[in-house]
Protein backbone atom coordinates (compact mmCIF):
# COMPACT_ATOMS: atom_id res chain seq x y z
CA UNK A 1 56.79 77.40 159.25
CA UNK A 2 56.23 79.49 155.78
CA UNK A 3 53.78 82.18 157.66
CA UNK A 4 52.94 85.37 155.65
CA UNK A 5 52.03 87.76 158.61
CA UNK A 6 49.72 89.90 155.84
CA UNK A 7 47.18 86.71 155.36
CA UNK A 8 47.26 84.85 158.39
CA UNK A 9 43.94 83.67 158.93
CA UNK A 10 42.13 85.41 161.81
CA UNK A 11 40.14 82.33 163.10
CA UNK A 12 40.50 81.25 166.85
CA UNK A 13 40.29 77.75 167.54
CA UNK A 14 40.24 76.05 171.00
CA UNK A 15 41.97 72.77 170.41
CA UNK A 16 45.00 71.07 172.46
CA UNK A 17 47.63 71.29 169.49
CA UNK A 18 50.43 73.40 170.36
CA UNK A 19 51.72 76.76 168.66
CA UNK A 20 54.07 75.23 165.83
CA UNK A 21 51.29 72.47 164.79
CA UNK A 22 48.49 75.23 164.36
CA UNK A 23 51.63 77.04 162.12
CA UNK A 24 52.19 73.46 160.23
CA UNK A 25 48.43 73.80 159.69
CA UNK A 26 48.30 77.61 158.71
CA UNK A 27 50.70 76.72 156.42
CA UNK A 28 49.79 73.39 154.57
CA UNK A 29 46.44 75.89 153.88
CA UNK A 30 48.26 78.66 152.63
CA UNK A 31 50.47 76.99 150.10
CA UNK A 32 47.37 74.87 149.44
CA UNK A 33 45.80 78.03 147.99
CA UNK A 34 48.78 80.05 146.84
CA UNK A 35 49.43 77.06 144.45
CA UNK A 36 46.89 74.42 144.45
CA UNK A 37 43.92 76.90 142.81
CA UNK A 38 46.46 78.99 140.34
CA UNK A 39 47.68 75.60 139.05
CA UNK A 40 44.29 74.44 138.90
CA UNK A 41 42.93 77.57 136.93
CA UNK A 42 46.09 77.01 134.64
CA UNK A 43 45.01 73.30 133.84
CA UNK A 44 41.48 74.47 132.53
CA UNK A 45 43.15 77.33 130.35
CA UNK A 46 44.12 76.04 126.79
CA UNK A 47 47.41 78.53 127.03
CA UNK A 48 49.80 78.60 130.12
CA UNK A 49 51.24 82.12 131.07
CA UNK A 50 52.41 83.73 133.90
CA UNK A 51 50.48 87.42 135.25
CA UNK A 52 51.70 89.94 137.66
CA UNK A 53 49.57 87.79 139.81
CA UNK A 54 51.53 84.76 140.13
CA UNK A 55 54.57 83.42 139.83
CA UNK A 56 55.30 80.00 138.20
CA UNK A 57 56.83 77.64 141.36
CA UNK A 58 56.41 74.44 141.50
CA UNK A 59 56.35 71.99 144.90
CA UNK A 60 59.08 69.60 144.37
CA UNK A 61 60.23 66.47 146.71
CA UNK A 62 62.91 67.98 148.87
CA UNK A 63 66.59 68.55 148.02
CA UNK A 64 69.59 67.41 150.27
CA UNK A 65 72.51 69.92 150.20
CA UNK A 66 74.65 67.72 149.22
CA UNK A 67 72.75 67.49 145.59
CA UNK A 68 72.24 71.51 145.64
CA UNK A 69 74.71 73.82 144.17
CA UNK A 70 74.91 75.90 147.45
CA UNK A 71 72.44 75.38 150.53
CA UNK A 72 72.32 77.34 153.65
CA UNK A 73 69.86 76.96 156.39
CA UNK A 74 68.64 79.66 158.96
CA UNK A 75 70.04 79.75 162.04
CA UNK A 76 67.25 78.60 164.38
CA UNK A 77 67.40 75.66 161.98
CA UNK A 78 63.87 75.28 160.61
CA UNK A 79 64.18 76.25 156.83
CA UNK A 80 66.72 75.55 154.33
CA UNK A 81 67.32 77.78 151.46
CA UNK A 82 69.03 75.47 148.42
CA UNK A 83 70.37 76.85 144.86
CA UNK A 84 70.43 74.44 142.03
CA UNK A 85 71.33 75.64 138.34
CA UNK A 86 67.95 76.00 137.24
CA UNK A 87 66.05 77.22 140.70
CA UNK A 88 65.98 78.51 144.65
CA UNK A 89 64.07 75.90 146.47
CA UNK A 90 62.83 76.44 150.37
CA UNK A 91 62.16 74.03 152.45
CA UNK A 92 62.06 72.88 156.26
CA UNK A 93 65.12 71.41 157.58
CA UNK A 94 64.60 67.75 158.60
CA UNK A 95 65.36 68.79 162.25
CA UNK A 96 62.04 70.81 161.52
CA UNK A 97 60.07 67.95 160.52
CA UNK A 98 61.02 65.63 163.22
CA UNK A 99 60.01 68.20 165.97
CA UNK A 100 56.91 68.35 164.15
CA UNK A 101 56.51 64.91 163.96
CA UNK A 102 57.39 64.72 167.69
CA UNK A 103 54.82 67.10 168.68
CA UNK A 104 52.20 65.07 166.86
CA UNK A 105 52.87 61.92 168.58
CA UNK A 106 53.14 63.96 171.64
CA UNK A 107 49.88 65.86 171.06
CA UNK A 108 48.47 61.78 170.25
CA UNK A 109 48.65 60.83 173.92
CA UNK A 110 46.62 63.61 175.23
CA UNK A 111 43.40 62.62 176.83
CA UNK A 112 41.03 65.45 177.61
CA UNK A 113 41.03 66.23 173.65
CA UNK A 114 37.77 67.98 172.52
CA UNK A 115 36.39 66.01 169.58
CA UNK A 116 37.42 68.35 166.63
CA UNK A 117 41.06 68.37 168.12
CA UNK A 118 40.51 64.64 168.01
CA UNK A 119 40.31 64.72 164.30
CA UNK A 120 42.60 67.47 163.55
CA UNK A 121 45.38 65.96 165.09
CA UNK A 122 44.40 62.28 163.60
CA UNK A 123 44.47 64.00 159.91
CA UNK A 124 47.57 66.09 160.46
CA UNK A 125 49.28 62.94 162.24
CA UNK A 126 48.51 60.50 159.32
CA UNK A 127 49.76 63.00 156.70
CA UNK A 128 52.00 65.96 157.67
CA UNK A 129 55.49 64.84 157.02
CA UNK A 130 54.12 64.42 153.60
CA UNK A 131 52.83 67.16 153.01
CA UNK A 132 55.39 69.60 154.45
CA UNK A 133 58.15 67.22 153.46
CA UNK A 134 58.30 69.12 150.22
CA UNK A 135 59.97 72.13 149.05
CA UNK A 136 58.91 75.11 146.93
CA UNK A 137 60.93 75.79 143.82
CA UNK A 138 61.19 79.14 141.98
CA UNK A 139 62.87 78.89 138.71
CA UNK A 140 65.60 81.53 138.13
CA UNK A 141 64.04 82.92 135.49
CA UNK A 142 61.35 83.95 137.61
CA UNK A 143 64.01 86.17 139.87
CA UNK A 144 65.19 89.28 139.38
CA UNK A 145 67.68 90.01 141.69
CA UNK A 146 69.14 88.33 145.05
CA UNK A 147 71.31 90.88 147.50
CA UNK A 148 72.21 90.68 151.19
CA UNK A 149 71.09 94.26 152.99
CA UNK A 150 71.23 95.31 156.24
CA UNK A 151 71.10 91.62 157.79
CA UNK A 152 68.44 90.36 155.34
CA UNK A 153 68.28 88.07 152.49
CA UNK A 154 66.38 89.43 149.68
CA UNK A 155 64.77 87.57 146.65
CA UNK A 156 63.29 90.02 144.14
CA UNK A 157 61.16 88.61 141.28
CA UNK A 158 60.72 89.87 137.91
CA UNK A 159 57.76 92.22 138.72
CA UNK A 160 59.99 93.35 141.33
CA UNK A 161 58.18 92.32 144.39
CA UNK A 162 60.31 90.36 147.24
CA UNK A 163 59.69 87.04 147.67
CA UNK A 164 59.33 85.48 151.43
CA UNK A 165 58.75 88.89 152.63
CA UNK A 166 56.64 88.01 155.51
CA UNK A 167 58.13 84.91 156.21
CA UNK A 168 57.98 83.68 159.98
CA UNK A 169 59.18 80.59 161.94
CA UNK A 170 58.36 81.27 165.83
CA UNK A 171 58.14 85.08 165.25
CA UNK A 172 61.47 85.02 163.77
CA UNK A 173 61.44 86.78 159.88
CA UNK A 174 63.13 84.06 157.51
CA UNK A 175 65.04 86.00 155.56
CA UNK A 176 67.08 88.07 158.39
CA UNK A 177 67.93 84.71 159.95
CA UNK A 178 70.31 83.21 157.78
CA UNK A 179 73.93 83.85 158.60
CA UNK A 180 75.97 86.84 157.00
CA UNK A 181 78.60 84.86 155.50
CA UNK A 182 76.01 82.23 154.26
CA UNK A 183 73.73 84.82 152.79
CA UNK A 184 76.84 86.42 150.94
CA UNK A 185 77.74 83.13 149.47
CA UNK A 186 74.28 81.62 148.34
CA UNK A 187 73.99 85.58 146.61
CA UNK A 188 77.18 85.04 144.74
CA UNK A 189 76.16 81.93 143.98
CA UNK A 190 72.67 82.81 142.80
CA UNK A 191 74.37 85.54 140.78
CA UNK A 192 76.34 83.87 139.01
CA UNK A 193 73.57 81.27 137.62
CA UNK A 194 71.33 84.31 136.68
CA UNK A 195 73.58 85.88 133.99
């Protein structure tokens, strides 16, 4: 799940939901206030710009490969990384989202659930897959430069900060998990779109 190791919450909770569903969770908060509050500060400003602070993305309804440019997905097969002509969209994979969705039912038929891990799971159960059944999309514009280094993808954005930089799925980083030949191809690709 889309983890930034810098701003993970440092909260312990003693519930029954299992490692990736607490990530699901970490998650749905952190693009909840990565985009949710900067779009919401935006709508009661009479003129939209973009800072140093932020970065204009939108969360978009998720893209197939087959209706992307290029797409490549990592290769523990939990995020997908799509080009289109106007954007780079990431997203989970939909193998992702059904062994979320698996877990949850799972996770349902426990018994000896404490009462707040009662309603956790019973709000992340009735809306999860759609919430995280979205993807985030970064208009080209927005990018600076895209290059395959040393095993790692990198997205660099105009103020020349790397996007995804902390990224982790099951301790895994993101961006040094997609395949060499993959990476080299959604860079050309990417490359080509940005001139």
């Amino acid at each position: 799940m889309f983890v930034d190791s810098k701003t993970k919450p440092a909260i312990a909770m003693k519930s029954t939901l299992t490692f990736p569903i607490k990530q699901a969770l970490f998650t749905l908060f952190a693009l909840s206030f990565l985009f949710a509050i900067p779009q919401q500060a935006d709508a009661q400003r009479s003129n939209n710009f973009i800072t140093a602070n932020d970065i204009d993305a939108d969360i978009v309804p998720r893209l197939s490969h087959k209706d992307a440019e290029i797409g490549i997905t990592s290769r523990e097969g939990s995020v997908d990384l799509l080009l289109t002509n106007e954007s780079i969209l990431i997203q989970f994979t939909d193998t992702f989202l059904e062994k979320i969705e698996g877990e949850i039912r799972e996770s349902d038929d426990l018994s000896d659930a404490t009462h707040l891990g009662t309603v956790i799971r019973s709000m992340v159960s009735s809306g999860v897959k759609t919430l995280l059944d979205r993807a985030l999309a970064i208009p080209l514009y927005e990018i600076d430069a895209v290059y395959y280094e040393n095993g790692r993808l990198f997205i660099i954005n105009r103020e020349g900060k790397e996007l995804f930089e902390g990224l982790e799925i099951d301790n895994k980083q993101v961006m040094e998990d997609f395949r060499r030949r993959d990476a080299r191809r959604f860079v050309a690709e990417a490359e080509r779109r940005m001139i």
